[in-house]
C-alpha atoms as a PDB file:
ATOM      1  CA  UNK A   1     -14.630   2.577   8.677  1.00  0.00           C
ATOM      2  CA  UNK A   2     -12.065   4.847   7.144  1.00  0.00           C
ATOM      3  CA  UNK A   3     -12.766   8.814   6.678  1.00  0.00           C
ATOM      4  CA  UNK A   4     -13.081   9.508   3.035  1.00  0.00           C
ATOM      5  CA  UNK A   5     -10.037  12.631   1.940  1.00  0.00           C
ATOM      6  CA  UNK A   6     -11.112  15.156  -0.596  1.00  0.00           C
ATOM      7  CA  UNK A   7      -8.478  15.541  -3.772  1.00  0.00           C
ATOM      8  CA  UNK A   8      -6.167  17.890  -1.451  1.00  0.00           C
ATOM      9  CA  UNK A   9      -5.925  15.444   1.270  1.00  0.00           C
ATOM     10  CA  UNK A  10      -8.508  17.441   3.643  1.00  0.00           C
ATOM     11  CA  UNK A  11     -10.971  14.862   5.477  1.00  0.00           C
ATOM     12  CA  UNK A  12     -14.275  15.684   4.367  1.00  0.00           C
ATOM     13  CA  UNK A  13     -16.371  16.367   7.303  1.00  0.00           C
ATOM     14  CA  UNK A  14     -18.776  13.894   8.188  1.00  0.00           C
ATOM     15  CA  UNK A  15     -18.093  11.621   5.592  1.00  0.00           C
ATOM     16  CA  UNK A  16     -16.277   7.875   5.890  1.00  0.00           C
ATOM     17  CA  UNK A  17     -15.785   4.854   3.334  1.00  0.00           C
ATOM     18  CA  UNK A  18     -17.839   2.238   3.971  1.00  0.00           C
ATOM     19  CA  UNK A  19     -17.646  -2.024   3.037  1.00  0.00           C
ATOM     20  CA  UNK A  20     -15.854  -1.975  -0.462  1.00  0.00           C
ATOM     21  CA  UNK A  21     -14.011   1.706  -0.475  1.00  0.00           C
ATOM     22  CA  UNK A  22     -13.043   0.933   3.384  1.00  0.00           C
ATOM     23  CA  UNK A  23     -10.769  -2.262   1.721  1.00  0.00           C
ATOM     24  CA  UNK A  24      -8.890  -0.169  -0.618  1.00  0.00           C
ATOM     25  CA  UNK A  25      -8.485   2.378   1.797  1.00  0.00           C
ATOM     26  CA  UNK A  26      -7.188   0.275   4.564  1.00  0.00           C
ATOM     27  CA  UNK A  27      -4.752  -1.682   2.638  1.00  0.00           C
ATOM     28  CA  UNK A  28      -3.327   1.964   0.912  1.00  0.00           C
ATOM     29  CA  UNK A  29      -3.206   2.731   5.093  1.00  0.00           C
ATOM     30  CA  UNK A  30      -0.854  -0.416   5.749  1.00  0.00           C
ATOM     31  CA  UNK A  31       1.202  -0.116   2.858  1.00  0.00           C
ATOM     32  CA  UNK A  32       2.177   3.705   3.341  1.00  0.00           C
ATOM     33  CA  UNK A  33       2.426   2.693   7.081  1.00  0.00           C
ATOM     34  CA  UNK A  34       5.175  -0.007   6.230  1.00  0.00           C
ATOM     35  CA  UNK A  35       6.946   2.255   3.721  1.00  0.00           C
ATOM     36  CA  UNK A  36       7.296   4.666   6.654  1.00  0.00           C
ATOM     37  CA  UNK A  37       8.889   2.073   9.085  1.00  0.00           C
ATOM     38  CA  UNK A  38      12.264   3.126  10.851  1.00  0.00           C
ATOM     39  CA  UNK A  39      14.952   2.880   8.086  1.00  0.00           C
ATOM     40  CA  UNK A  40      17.426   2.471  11.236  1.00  0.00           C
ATOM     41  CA  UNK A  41      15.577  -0.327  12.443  1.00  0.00           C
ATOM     42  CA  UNK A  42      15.943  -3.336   9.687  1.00  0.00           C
ATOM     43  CA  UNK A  43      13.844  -5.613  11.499  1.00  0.00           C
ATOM     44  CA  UNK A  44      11.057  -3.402  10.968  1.00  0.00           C
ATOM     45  CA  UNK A  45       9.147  -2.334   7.676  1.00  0.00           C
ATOM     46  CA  UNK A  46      10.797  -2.013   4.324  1.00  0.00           C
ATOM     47  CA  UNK A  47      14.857  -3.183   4.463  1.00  0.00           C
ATOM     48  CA  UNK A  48      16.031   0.177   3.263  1.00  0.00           C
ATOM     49  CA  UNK A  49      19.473  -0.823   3.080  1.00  0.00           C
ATOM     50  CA  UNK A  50      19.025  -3.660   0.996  1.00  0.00           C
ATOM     51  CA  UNK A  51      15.554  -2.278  -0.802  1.00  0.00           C
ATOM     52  CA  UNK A  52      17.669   1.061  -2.017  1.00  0.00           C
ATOM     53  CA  UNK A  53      21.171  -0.699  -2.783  1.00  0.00           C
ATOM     54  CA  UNK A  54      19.689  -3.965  -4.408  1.00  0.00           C
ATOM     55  CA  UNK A  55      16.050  -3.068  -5.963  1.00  0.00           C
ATOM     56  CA  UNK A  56      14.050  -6.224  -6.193  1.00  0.00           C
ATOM     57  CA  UNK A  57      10.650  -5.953  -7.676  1.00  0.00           C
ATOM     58  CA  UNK A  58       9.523  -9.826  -6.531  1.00  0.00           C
ATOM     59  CA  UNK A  59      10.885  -9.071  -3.131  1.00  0.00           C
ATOM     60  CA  UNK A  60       8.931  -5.898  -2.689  1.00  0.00           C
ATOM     61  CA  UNK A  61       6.062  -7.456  -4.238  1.00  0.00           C
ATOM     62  CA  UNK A  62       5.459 -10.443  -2.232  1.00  0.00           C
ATOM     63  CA  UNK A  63       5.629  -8.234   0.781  1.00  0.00           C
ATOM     64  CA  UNK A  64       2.981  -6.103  -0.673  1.00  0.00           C
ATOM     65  CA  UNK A  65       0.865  -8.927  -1.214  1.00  0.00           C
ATOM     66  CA  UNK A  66       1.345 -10.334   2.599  1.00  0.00           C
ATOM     67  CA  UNK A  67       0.502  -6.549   3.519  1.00  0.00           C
ATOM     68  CA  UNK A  68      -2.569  -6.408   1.485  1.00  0.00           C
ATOM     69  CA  UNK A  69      -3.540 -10.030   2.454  1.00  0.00           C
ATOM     70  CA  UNK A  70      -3.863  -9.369   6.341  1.00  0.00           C
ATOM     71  CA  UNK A  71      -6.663  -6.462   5.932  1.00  0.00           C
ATOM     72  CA  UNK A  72      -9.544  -7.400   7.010  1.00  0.00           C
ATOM     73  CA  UNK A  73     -12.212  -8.612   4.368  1.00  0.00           C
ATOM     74  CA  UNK A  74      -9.136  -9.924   2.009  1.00  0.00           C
ATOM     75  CA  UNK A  75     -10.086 -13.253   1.032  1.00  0.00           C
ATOM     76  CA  UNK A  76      -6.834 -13.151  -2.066  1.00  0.00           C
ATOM     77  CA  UNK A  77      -4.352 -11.341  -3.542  1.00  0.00           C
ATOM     78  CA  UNK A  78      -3.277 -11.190  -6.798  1.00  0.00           C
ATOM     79  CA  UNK A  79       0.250 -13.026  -7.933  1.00  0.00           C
ATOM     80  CA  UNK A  80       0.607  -9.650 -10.285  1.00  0.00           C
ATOM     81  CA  UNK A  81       2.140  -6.540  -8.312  1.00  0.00           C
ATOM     82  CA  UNK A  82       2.936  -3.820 -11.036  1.00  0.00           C
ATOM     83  CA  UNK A  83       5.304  -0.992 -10.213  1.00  0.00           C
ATOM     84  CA  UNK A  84       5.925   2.343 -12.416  1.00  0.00           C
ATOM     85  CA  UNK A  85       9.440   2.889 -12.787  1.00  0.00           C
ATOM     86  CA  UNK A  86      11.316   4.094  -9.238  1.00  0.00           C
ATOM     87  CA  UNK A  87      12.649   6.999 -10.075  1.00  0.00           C
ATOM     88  CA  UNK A  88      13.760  10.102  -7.400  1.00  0.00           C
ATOM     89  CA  UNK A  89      12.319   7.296  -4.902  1.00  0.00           C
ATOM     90  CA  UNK A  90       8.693   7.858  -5.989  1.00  0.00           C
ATOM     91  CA  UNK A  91       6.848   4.966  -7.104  1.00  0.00           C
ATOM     92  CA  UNK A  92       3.336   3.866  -7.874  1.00  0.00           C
ATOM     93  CA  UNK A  93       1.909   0.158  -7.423  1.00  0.00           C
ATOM     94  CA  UNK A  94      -0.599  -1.180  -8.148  1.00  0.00           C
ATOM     95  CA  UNK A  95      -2.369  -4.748  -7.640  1.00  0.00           C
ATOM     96  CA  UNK A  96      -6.001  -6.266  -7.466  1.00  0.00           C
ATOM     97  CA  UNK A  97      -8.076  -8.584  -4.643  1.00  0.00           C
ATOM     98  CA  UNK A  98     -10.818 -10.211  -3.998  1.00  0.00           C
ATOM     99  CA  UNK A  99     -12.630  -9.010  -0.774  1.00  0.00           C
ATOM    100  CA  UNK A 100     -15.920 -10.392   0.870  1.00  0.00           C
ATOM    101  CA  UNK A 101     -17.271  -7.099  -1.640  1.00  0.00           C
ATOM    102  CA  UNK A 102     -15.724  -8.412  -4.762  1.00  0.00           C
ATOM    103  CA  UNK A 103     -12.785  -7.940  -7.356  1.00  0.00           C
ATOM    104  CA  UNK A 104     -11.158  -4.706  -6.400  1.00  0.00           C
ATOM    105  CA  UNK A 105      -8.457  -2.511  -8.191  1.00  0.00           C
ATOM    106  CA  UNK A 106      -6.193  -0.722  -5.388  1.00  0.00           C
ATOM    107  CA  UNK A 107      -3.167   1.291  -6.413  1.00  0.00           C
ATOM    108  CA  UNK A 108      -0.563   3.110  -3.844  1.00  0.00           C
ATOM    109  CA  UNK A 109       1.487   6.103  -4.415  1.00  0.00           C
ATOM    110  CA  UNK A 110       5.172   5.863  -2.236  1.00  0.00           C
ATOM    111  CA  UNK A 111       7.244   8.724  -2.308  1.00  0.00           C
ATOM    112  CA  UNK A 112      10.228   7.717   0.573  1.00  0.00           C
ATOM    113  CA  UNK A 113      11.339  11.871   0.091  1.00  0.00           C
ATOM    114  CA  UNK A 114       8.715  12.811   2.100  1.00  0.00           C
ATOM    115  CA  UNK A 115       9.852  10.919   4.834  1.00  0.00           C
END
Protein backbone atom coordinates (compact mmCIF):
# COMPACT_ATOMS: atom_id res chain seq x y z
CA UNK A 1 0.00 0.00 0.00
CA UNK A 2 1.44 3.29 -1.09
CA UNK A 3 -0.26 6.80 0.01
CA UNK A 4 -1.73 8.37 -3.03
CA UNK A 5 0.09 12.46 -3.50
CA UNK A 6 -2.20 15.14 -4.74
CA UNK A 7 -0.72 17.21 -8.01
CA UNK A 8 1.54 19.40 -5.49
CA UNK A 9 3.08 16.48 -3.89
CA UNK A 10 0.87 16.81 -0.53
CA UNK A 11 -0.32 13.19 0.70
CA UNK A 12 -3.90 13.23 0.58
CA UNK A 13 -5.20 12.36 3.91
CA UNK A 14 -6.62 9.12 4.29
CA UNK A 15 -6.18 8.01 0.99
CA UNK A 16 -3.54 5.09 -0.39
CA UNK A 17 -3.08 3.23 -3.89
CA UNK A 18 -4.22 0.04 -3.84
CA UNK A 19 -3.31 -3.50 -6.23
CA UNK A 20 -2.62 -1.91 -9.76
CA UNK A 21 -1.76 2.01 -8.82
CA UNK A 22 0.39 0.51 -5.73
CA UNK A 23 2.80 -1.21 -8.80
CA UNK A 24 3.41 1.93 -10.56
CA UNK A 25 3.87 3.68 -7.52
CA UNK A 26 6.33 1.39 -5.96
CA UNK A 27 8.52 0.92 -8.87
CA UNK A 28 8.53 5.16 -9.44
CA UNK A 29 9.62 4.70 -5.35
CA UNK A 30 12.73 2.39 -6.29
CA UNK A 31 13.78 4.12 -9.22
CA UNK A 32 13.93 7.75 -7.62
CA UNK A 33 15.44 5.85 -4.59
CA UNK A 34 18.39 4.49 -6.82
CA UNK A 35 18.82 7.81 -8.66
CA UNK A 36 19.40 9.27 -5.19
CA UNK A 37 22.16 6.72 -4.16
CA UNK A 38 25.55 8.22 -2.80
CA UNK A 39 27.35 9.61 -5.92
CA UNK A 40 30.63 9.11 -3.63
CA UNK A 41 29.88 5.66 -3.16
CA UNK A 42 30.16 3.83 -6.82
CA UNK A 43 29.23 0.59 -5.56
CA UNK A 44 25.97 1.89 -4.76
CA UNK A 45 23.03 3.20 -7.05
CA UNK A 46 23.57 4.96 -10.32
CA UNK A 47 27.66 5.12 -11.36
CA UNK A 48 27.65 8.87 -11.50
CA UNK A 49 31.04 9.08 -12.65
CA UNK A 50 30.70 6.96 -15.48
CA UNK A 51 26.65 7.65 -16.00
CA UNK A 52 27.51 11.68 -16.33
CA UNK A 53 30.97 11.39 -18.30
CA UNK A 54 29.89 8.43 -20.67
CA UNK A 55 25.86 8.56 -21.11
CA UNK A 56 24.66 5.14 -22.06
CA UNK A 57 21.02 4.75 -22.69
CA UNK A 58 21.18 0.56 -22.79
CA UNK A 59 23.22 0.70 -19.66
CA UNK A 60 20.79 2.85 -17.78
CA UNK A 61 18.04 0.99 -19.21
CA UNK A 62 18.73 -2.48 -18.31
CA UNK A 63 19.21 -1.28 -14.80
CA UNK A 64 15.84 0.25 -14.89
CA UNK A 65 14.37 -2.82 -15.99
CA UNK A 66 16.20 -5.03 -13.07
CA UNK A 67 14.80 -2.12 -10.74
CA UNK A 68 11.34 -2.37 -11.99
CA UNK A 69 11.54 -6.23 -12.20
CA UNK A 70 12.16 -6.83 -8.34
CA UNK A 71 8.76 -4.95 -7.17
CA UNK A 72 6.59 -7.00 -5.98
CA UNK A 73 3.65 -8.17 -8.33
CA UNK A 74 6.17 -7.74 -11.53
CA UNK A 75 5.79 -10.78 -13.42
CA UNK A 76 7.94 -8.79 -16.83
CA UNK A 77 9.42 -5.96 -18.01
CA UNK A 78 9.49 -4.56 -21.14
CA UNK A 79 12.89 -4.81 -23.48
CA UNK A 80 11.79 -0.97 -24.52
CA UNK A 81 13.04 1.76 -21.90
CA UNK A 82 12.40 5.25 -23.59
CA UNK A 83 14.18 8.32 -22.29
CA UNK A 84 13.38 12.16 -23.25
CA UNK A 85 16.43 13.85 -24.05
CA UNK A 86 18.88 14.52 -20.72
CA UNK A 87 19.22 17.80 -20.71
CA UNK A 88 20.28 20.20 -17.37
CA UNK A 89 20.27 16.50 -15.80
CA UNK A 90 16.46 16.19 -15.93
CA UNK A 91 15.10 13.32 -17.63
CA UNK A 92 11.87 11.45 -18.07
CA UNK A 93 11.52 7.51 -18.69
CA UNK A 94 9.29 5.73 -19.36
CA UNK A 95 8.61 1.80 -19.82
CA UNK A 96 5.62 -0.75 -19.52
CA UNK A 97 5.01 -4.30 -17.36
CA UNK A 98 3.01 -6.81 -16.83
CA UNK A 99 1.93 -7.20 -13.11
CA UNK A 100 -0.36 -9.94 -11.48
CA UNK A 101 -3.08 -6.66 -12.38
CA UNK A 102 -2.20 -6.48 -15.99
CA UNK A 103 -0.28 -4.41 -18.75
CA UNK A 104 0.75 -1.24 -17.04
CA UNK A 105 2.26 2.10 -18.41
CA UNK A 106 4.74 3.63 -15.63
CA UNK A 107 6.81 6.68 -16.43
CA UNK A 108 9.53 8.41 -13.91
CA UNK A 109 10.58 11.92 -13.76
CA UNK A 110 14.68 12.23 -12.53
CA UNK A 111 15.93 15.48 -11.98
CA UNK A 112 19.74 14.68 -10.24
CA UNK A 113 19.68 18.92 -9.43
CA UNK A 114 17.57 18.39 -6.77
CA UNK A 115 19.83 16.25 -5.14
Amino acid sequence: MFREYDEEGDIKAGTFWRERDSVGANISTQIQQWVRENPFDLSQGIDWQTEFNYYNEGRLSGQIRDIAFKCANVTAVSQAVTFSPIEDRKVNVSFSVRTIYGDQKVGVSVNANSY
